[in-house]
PDB file of N, CA and C in Angstrom:
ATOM      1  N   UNK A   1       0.850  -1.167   0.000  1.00  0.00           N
ATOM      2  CA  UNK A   1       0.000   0.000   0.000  1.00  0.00           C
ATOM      3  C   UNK A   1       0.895   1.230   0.000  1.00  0.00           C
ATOM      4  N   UNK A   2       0.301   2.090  -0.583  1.00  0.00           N
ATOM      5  CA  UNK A   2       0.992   3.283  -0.658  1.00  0.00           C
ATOM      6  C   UNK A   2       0.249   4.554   0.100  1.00  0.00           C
ATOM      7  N   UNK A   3       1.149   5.252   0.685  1.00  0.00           N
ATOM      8  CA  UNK A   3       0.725   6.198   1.148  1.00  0.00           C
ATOM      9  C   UNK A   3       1.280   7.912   0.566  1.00  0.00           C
ATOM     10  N   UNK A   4       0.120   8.964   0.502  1.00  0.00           N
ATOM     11  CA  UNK A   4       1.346  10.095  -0.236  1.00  0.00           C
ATOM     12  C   UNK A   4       1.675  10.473   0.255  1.00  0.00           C
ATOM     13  N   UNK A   5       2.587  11.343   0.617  1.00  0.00           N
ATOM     14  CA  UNK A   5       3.329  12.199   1.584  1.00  0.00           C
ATOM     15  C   UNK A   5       3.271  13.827   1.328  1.00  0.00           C
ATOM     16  N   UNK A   6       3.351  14.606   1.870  1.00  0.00           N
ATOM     17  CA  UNK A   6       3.317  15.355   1.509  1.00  0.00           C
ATOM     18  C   UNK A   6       4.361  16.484   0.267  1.00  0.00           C
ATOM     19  N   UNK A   7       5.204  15.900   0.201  1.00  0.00           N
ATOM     20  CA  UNK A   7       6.437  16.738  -0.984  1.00  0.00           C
ATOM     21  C   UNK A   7       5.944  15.604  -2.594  1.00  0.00           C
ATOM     22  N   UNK A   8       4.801  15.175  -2.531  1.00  0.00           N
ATOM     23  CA  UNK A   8       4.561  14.720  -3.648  1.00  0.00           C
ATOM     24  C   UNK A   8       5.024  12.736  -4.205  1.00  0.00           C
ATOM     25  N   UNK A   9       6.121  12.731  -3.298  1.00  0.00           N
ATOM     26  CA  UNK A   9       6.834  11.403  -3.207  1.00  0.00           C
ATOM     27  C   UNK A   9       5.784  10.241  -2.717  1.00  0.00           C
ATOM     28  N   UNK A  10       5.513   9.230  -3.141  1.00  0.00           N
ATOM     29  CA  UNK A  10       4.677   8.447  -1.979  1.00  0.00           C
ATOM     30  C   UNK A  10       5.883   7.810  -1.429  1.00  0.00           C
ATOM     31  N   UNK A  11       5.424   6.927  -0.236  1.00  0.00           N
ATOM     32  CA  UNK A  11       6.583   5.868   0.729  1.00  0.00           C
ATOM     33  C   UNK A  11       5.292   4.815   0.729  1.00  0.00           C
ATOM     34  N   UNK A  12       5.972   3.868   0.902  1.00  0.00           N
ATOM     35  CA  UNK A  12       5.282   2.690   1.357  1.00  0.00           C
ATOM     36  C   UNK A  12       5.403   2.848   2.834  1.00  0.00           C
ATOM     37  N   UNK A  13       4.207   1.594   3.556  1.00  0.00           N
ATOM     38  CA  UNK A  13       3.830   1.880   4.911  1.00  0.00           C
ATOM     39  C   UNK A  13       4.332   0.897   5.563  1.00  0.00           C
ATOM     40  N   UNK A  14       4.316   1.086   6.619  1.00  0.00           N
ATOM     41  CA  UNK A  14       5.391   0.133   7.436  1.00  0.00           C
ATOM     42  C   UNK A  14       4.407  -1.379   7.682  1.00  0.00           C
ATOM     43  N   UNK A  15       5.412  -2.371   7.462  1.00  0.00           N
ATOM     44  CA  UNK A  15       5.110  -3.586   7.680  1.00  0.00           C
ATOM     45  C   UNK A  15       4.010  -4.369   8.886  1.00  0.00           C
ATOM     46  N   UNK A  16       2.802  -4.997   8.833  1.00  0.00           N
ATOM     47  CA  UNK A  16       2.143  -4.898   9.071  1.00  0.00           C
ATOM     48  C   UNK A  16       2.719  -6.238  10.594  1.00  0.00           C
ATOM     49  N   UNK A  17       2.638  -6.359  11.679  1.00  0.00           N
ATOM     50  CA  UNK A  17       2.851  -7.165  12.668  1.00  0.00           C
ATOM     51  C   UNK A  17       2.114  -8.530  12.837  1.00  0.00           C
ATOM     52  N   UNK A  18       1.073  -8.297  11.970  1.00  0.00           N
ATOM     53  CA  UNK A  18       0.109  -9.553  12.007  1.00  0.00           C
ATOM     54  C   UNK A  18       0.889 -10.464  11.597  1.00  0.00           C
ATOM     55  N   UNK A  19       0.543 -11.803  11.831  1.00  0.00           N
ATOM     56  CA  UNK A  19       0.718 -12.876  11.105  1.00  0.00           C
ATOM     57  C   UNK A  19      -0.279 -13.006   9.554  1.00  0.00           C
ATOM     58  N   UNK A  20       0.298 -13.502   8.529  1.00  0.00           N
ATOM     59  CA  UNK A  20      -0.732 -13.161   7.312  1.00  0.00           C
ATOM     60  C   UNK A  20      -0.017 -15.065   6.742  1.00  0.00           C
ATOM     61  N   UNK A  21      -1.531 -15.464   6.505  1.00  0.00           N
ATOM     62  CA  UNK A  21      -1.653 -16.783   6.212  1.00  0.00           C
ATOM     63  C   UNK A  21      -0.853 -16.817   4.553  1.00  0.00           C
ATOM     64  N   UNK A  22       0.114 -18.179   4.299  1.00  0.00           N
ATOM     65  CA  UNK A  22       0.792 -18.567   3.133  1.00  0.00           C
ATOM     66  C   UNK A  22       0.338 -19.713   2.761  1.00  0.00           C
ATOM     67  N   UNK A  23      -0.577 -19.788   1.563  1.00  0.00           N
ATOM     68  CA  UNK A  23      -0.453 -21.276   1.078  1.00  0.00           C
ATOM     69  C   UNK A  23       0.435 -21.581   0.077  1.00  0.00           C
ATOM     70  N   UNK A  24       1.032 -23.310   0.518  1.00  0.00           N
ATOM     71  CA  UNK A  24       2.331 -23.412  -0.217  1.00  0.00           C
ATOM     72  C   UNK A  24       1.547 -24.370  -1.244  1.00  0.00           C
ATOM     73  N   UNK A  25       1.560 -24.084  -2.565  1.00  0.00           N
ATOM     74  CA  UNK A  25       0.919 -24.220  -3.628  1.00  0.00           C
ATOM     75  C   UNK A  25       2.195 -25.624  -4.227  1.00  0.00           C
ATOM     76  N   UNK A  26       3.179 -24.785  -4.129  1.00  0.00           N
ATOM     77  CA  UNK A  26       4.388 -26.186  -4.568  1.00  0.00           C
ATOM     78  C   UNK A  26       4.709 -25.715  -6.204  1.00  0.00           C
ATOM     79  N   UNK A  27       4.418 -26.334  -7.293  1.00  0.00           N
ATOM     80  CA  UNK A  27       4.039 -25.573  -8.654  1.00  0.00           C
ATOM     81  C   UNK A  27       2.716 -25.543  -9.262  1.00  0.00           C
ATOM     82  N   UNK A  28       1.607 -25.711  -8.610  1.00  0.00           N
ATOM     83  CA  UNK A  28       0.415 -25.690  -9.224  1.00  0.00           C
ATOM     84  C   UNK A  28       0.000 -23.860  -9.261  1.00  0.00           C
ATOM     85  N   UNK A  29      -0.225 -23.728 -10.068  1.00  0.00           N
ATOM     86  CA  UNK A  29      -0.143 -21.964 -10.879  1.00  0.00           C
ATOM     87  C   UNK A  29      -1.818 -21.955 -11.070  1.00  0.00           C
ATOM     88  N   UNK A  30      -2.676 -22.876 -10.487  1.00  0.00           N
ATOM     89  CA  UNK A  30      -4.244 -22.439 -10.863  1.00  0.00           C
ATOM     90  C   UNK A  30      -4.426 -21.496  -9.942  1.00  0.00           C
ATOM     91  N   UNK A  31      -5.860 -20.713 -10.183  1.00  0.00           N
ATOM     92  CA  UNK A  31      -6.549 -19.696  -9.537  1.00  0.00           C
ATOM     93  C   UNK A  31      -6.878 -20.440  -8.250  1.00  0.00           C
ATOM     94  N   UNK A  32      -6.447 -20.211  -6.696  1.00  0.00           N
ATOM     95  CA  UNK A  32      -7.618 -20.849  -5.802  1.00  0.00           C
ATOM     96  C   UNK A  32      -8.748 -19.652  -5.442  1.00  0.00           C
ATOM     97  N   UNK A  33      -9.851 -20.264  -5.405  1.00  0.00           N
ATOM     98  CA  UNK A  33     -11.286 -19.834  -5.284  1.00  0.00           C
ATOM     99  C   UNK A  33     -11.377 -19.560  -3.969  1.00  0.00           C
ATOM    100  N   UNK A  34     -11.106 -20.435  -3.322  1.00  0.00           N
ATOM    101  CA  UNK A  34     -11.837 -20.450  -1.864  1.00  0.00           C
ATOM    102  C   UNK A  34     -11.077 -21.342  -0.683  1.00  0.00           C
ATOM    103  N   UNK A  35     -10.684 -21.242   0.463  1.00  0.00           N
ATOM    104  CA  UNK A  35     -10.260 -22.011   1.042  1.00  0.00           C
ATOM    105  C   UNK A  35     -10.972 -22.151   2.531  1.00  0.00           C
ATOM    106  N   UNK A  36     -10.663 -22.832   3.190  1.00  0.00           N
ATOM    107  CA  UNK A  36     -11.746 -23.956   4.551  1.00  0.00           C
ATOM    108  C   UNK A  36     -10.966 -24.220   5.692  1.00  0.00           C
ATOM    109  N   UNK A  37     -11.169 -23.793   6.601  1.00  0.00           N
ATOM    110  CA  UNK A  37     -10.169 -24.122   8.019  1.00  0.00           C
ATOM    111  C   UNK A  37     -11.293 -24.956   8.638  1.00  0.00           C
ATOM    112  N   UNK A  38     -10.885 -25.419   9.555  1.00  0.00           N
ATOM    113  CA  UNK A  38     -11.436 -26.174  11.124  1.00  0.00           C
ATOM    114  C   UNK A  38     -12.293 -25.244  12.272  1.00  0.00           C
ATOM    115  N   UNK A  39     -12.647 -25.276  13.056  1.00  0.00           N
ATOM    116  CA  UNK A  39     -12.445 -24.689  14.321  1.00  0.00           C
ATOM    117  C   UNK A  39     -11.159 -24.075  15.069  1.00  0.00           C
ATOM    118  N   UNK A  40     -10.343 -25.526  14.976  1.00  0.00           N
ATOM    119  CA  UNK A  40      -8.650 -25.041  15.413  1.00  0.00           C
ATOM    120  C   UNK A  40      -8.130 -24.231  14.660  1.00  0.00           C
ATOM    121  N   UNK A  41      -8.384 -23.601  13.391  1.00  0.00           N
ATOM    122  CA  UNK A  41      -7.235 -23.099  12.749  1.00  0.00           C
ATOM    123  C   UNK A  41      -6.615 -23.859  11.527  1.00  0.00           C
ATOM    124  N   UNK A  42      -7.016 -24.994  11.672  1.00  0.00           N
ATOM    125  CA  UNK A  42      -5.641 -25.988  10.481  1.00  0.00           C
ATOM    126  C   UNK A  42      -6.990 -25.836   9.142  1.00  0.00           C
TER     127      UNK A  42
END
């Protein structure tokens, strides 16, 4: 995300602390649609 600044320059915004979910795909290059957890999380 970009943010503008004021002298016209944008900066990017500082890195977000969350944890942000990765699916490891491996080499399959299709579109995923939709994905499904548990209760727990997995």
């Amino acid at each position: 995300m970009l943010i503008p600044s004021f002298n016209g320059v944008p900066f990017a915004a500082e890195p977000t602390s969350e944890p942000l979910p990765r699916l490891e795909t491996g080499i399959h290059t299709a579109l995923i649609n939709r994905i499904a957890i548990d209760a727990a999380g997995r």
